[in-house]
PDB file of N, CA and C in Angstrom:
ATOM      1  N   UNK A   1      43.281 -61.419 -60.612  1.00  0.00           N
ATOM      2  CA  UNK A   1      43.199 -62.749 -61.156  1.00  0.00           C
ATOM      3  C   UNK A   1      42.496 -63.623 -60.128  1.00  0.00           C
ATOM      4  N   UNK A   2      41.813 -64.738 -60.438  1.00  0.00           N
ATOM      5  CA  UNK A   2      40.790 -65.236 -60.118  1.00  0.00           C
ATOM      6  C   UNK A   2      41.504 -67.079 -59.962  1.00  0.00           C
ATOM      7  N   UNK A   3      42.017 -67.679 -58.725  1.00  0.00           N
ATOM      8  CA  UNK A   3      42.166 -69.256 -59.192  1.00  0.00           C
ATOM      9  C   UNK A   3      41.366 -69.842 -58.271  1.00  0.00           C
ATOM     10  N   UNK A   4      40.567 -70.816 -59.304  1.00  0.00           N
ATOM     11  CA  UNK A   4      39.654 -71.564 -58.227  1.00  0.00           C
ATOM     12  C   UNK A   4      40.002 -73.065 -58.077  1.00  0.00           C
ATOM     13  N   UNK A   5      40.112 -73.489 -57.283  1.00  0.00           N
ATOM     14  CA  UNK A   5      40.875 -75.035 -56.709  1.00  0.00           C
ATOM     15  C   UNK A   5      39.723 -75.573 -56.192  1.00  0.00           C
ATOM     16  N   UNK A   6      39.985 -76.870 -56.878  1.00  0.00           N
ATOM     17  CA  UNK A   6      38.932 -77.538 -56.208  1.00  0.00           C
ATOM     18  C   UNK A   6      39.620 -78.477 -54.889  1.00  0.00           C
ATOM     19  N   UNK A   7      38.860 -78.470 -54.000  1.00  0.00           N
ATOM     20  CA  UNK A   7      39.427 -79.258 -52.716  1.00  0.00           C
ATOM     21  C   UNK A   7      40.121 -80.637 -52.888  1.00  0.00           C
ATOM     22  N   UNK A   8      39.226 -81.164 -53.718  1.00  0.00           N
ATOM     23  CA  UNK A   8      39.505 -82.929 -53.625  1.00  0.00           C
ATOM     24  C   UNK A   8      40.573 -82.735 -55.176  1.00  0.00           C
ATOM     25  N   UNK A   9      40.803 -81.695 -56.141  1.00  0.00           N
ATOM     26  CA  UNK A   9      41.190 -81.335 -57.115  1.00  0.00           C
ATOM     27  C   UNK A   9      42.758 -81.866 -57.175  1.00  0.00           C
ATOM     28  N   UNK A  10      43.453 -81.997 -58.603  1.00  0.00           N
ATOM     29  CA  UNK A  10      44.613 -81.892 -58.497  1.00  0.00           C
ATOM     30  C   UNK A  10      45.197 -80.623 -58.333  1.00  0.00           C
ATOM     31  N   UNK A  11      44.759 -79.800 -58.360  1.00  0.00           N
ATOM     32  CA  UNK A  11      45.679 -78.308 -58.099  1.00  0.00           C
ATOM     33  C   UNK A  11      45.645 -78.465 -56.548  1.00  0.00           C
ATOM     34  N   UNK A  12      46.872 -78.673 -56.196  1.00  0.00           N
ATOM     35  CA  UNK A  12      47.377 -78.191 -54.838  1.00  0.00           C
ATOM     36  C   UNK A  12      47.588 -76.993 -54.281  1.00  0.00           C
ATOM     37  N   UNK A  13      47.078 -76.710 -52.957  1.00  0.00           N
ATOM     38  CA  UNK A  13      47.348 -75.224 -52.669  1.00  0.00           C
ATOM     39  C   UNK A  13      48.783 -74.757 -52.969  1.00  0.00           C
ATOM     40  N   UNK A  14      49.665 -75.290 -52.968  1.00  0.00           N
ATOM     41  CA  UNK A  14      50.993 -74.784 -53.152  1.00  0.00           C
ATOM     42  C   UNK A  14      50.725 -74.460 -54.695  1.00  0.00           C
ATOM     43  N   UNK A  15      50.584 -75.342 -55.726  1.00  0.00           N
ATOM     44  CA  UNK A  15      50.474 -74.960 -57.082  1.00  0.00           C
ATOM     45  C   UNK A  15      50.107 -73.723 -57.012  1.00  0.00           C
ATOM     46  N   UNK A  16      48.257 -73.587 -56.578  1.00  0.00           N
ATOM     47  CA  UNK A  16      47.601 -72.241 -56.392  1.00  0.00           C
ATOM     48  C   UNK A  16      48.492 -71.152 -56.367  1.00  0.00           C
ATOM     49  N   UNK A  17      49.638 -71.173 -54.609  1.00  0.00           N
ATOM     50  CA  UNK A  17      50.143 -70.041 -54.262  1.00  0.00           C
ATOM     51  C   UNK A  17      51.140 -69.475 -54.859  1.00  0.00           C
ATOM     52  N   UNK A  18      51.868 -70.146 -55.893  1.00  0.00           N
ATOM     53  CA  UNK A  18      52.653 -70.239 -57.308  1.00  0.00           C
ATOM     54  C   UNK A  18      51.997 -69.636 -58.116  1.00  0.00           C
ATOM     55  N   UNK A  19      50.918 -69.553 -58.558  1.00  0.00           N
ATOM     56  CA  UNK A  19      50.366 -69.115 -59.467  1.00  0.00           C
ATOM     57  C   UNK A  19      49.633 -67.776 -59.389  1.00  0.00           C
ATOM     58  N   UNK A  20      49.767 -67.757 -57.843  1.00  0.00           N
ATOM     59  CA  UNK A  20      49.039 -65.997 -57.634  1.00  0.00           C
ATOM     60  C   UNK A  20      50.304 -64.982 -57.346  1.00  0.00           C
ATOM     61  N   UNK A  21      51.654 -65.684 -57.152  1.00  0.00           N
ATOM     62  CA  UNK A  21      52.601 -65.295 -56.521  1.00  0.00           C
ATOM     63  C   UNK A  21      53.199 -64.431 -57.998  1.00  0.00           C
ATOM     64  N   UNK A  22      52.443 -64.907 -59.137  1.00  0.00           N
ATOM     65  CA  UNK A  22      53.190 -64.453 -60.309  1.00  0.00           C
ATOM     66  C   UNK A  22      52.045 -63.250 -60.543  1.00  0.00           C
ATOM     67  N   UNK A  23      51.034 -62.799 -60.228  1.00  0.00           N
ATOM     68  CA  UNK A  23      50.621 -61.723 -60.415  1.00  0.00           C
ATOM     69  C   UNK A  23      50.103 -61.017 -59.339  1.00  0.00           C
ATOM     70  N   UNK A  24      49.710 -59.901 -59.651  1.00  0.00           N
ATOM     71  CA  UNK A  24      49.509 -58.566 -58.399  1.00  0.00           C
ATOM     72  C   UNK A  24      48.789 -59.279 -57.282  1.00  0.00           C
ATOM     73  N   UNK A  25      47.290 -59.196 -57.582  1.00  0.00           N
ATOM     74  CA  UNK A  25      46.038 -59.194 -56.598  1.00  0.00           C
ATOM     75  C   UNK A  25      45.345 -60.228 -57.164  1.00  0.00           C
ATOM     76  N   UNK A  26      45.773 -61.475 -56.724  1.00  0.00           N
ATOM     77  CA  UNK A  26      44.765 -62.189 -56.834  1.00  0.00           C
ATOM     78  C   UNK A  26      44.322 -63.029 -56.009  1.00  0.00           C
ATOM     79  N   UNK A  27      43.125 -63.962 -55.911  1.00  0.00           N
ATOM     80  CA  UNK A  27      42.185 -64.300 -55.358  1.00  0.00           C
ATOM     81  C   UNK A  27      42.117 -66.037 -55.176  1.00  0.00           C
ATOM     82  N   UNK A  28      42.221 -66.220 -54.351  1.00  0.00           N
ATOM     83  CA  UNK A  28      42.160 -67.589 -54.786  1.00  0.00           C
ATOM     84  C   UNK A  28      40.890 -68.637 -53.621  1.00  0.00           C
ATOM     85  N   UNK A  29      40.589 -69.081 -54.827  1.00  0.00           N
ATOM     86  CA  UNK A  29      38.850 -69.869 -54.109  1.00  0.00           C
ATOM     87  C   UNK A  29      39.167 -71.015 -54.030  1.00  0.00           C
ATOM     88  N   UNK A  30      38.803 -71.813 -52.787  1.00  0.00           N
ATOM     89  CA  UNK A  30      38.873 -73.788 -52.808  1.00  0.00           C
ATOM     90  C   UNK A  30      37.420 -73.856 -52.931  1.00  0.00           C
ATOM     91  N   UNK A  31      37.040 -74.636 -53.635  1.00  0.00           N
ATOM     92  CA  UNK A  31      35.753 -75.440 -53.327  1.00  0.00           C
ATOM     93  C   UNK A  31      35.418 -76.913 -52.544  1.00  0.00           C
ATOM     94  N   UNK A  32      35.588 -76.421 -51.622  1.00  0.00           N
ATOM     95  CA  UNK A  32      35.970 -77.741 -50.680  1.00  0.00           C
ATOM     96  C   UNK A  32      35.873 -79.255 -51.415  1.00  0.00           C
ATOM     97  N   UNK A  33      34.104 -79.474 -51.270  1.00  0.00           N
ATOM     98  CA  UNK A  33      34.004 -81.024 -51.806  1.00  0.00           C
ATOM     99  C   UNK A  33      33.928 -81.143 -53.143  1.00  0.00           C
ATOM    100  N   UNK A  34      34.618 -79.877 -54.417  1.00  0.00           N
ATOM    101  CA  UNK A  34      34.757 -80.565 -55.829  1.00  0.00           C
ATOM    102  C   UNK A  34      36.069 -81.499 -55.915  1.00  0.00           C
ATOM    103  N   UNK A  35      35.647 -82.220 -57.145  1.00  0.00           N
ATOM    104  CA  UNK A  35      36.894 -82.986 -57.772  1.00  0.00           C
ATOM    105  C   UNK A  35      37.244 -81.667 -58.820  1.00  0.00           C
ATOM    106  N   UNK A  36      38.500 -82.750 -59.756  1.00  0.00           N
ATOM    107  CA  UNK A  36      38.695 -81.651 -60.647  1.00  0.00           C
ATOM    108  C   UNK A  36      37.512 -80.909 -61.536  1.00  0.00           C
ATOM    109  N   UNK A  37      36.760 -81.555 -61.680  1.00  0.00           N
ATOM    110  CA  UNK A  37      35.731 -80.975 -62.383  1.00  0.00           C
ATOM    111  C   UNK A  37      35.565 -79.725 -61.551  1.00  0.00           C
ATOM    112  N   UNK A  38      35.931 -79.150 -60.853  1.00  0.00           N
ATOM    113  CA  UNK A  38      35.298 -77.664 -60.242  1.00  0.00           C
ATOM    114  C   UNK A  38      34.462 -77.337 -60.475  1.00  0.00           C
ATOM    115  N   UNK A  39      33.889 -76.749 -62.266  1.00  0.00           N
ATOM    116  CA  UNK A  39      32.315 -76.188 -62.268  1.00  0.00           C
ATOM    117  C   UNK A  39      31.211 -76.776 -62.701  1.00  0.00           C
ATOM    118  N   UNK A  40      31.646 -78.498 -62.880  1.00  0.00           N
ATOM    119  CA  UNK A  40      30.361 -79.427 -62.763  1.00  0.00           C
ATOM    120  C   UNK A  40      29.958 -80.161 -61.699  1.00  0.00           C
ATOM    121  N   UNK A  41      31.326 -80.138 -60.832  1.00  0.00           N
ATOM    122  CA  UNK A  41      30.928 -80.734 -59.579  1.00  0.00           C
ATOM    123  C   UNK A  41      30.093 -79.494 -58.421  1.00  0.00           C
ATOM    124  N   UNK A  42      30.520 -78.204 -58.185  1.00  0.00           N
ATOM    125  CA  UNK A  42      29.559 -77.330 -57.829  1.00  0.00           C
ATOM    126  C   UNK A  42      29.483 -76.192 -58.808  1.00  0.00           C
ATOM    127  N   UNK A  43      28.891 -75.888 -59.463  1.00  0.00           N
ATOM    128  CA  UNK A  43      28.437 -74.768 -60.092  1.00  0.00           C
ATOM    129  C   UNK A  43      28.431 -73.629 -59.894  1.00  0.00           C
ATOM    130  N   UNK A  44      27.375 -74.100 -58.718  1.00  0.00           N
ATOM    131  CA  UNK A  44      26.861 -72.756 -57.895  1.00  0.00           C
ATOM    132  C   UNK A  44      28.027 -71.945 -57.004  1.00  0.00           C
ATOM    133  N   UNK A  45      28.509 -72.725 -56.170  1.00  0.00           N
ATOM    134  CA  UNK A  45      30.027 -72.358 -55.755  1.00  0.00           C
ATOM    135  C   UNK A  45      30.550 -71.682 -56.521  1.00  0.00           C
ATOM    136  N   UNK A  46      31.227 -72.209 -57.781  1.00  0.00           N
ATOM    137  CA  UNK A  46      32.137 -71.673 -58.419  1.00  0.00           C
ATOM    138  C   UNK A  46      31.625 -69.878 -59.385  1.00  0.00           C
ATOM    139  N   UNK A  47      30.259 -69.952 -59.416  1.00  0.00           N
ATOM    140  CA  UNK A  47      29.823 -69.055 -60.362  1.00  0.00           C
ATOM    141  C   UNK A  47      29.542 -68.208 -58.978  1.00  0.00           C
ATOM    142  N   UNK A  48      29.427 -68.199 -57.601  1.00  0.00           N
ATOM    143  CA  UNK A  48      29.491 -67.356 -56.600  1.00  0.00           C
ATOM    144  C   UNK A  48      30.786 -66.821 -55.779  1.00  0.00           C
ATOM    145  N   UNK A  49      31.954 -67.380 -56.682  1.00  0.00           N
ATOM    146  CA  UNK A  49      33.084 -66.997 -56.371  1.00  0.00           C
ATOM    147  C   UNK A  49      33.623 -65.776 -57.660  1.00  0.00           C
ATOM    148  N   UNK A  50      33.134 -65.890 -58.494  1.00  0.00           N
ATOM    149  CA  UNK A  50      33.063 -65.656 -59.645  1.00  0.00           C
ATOM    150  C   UNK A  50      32.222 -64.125 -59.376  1.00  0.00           C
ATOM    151  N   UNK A  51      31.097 -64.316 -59.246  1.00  0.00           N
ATOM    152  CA  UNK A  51      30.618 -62.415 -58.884  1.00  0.00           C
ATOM    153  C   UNK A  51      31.444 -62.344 -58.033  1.00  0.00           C
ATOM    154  N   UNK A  52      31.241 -62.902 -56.723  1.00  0.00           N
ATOM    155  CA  UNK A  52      32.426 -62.294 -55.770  1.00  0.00           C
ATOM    156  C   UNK A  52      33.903 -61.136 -56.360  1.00  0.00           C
ATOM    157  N   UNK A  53      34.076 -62.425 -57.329  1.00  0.00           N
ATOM    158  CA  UNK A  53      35.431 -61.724 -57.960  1.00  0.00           C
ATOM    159  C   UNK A  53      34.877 -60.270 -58.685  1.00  0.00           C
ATOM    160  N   UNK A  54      34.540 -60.605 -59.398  1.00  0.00           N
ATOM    161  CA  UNK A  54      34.349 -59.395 -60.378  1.00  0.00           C
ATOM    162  C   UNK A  54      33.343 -58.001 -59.592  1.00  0.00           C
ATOM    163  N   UNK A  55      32.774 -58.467 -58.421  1.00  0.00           N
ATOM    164  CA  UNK A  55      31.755 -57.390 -57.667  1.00  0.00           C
ATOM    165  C   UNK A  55      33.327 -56.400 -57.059  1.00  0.00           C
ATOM    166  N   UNK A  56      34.560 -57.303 -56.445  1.00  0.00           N
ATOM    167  CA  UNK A  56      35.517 -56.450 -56.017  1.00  0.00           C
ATOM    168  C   UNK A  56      36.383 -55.782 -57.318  1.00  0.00           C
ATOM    169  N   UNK A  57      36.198 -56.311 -58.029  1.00  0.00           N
ATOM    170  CA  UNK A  57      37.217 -55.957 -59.325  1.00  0.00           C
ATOM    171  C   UNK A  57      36.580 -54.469 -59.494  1.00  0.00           C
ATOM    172  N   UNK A  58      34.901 -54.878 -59.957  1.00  0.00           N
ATOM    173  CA  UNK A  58      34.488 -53.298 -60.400  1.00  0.00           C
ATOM    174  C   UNK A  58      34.438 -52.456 -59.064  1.00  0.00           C
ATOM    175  N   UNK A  59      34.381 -52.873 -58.574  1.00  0.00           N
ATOM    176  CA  UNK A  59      34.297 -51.764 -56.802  1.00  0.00           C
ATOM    177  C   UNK A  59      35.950 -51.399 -57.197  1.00  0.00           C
ATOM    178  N   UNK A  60      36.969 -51.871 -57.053  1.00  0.00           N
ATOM    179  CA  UNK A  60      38.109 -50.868 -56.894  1.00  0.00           C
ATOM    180  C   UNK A  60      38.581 -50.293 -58.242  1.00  0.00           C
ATOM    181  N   UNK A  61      38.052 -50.587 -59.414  1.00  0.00           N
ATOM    182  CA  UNK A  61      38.076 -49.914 -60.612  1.00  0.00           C
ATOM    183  C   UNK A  61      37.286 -48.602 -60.233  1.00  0.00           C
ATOM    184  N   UNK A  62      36.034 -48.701 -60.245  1.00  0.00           N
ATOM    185  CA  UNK A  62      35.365 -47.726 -59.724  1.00  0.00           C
ATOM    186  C   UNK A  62      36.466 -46.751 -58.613  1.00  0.00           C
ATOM    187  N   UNK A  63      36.341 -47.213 -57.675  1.00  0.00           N
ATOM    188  CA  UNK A  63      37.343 -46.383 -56.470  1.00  0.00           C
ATOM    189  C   UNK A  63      38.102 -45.925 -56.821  1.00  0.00           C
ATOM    190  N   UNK A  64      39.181 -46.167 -58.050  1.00  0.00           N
ATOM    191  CA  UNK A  64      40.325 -45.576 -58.779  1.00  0.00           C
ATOM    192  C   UNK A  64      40.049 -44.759 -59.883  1.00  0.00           C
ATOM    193  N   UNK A  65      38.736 -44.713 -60.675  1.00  0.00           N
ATOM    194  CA  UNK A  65      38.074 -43.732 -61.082  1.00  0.00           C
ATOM    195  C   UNK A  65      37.887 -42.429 -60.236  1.00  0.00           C
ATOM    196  N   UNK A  66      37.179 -42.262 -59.186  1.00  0.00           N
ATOM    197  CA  UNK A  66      36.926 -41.873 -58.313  1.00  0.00           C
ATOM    198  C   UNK A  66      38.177 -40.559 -57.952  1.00  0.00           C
ATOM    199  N   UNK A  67      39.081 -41.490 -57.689  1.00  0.00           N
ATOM    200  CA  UNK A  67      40.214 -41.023 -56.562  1.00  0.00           C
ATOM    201  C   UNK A  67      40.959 -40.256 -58.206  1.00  0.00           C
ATOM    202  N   UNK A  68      41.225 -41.006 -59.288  1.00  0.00           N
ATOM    203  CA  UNK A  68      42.179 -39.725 -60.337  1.00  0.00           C
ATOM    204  C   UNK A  68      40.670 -38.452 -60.661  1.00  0.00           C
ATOM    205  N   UNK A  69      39.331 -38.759 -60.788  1.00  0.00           N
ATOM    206  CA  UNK A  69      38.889 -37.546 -60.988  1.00  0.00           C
ATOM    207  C   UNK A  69      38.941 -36.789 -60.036  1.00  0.00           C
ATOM    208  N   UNK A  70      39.259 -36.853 -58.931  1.00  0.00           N
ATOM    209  CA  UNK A  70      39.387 -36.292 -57.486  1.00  0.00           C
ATOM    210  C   UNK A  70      40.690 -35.477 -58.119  1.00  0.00           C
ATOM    211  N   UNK A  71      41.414 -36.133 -57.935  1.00  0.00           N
ATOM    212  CA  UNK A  71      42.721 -35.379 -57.891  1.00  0.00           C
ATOM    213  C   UNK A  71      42.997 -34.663 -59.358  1.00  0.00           C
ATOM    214  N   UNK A  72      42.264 -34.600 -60.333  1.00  0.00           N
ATOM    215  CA  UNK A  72      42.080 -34.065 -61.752  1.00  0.00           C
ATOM    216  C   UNK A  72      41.478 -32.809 -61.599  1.00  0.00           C
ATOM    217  N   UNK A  73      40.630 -32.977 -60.688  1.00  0.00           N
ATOM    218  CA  UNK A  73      39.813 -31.741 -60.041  1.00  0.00           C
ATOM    219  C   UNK A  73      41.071 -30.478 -59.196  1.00  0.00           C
ATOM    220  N   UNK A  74      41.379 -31.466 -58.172  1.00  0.00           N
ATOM    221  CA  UNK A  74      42.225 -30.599 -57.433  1.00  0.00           C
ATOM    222  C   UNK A  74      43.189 -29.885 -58.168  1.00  0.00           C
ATOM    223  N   UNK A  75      43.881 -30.593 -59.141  1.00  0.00           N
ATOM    224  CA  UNK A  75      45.173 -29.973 -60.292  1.00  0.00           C
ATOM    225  C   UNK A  75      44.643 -29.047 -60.982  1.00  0.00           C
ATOM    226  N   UNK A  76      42.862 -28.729 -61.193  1.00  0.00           N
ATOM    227  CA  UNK A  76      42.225 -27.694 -62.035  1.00  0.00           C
ATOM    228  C   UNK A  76      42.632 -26.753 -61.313  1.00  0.00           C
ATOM    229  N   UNK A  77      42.191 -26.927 -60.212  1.00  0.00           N
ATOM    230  CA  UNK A  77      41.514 -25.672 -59.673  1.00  0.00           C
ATOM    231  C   UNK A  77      42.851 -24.947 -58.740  1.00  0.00           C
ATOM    232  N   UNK A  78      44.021 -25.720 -58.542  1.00  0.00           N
ATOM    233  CA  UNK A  78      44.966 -25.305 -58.425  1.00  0.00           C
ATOM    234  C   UNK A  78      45.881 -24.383 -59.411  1.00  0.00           C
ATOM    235  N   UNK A  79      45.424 -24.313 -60.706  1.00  0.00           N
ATOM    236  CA  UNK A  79      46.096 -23.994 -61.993  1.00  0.00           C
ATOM    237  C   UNK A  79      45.247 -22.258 -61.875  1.00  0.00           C
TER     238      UNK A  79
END
């Protein structure tokens, strides 16, 4: 999960750490000088936190692909 706070924003980091505290792995971005507007006040920021996110998401999806055909393999060839 992905929360992006804007600095000058009403979401307070405490809110934030509440809100990641309720799920596994997540991520949490400030954008320093937005207001609440977050993705009209920087855009670019926010849509580069944004691949960020999802470049690690598919990297450890991938990696966990990886690691059960690994071990799918090993259970073959053990049989």
């Amino acid at each position: 999960m992905l929360v992006v706070r804007a600095g000058k924003g009403m979401l307070k980091q405490l809110e934030a750490d509440r809100m990641a505290g309720r799920h596994g792995a997540t991520r949490i971005a400030v954008i320093p000088d937005a207001g609440h507007d977050v993705h009209l006040d920087d855009p670019a920021a926010v849509y580069g936190e944004m691949v960020a996110f999802l470049a690690e998401a598919t990297a450890a999806e991938s990696e966990a692909a990886a690691e059960s055909e690994a071990a799918a393999k090993e259970a073959g060839a053990g049989a």
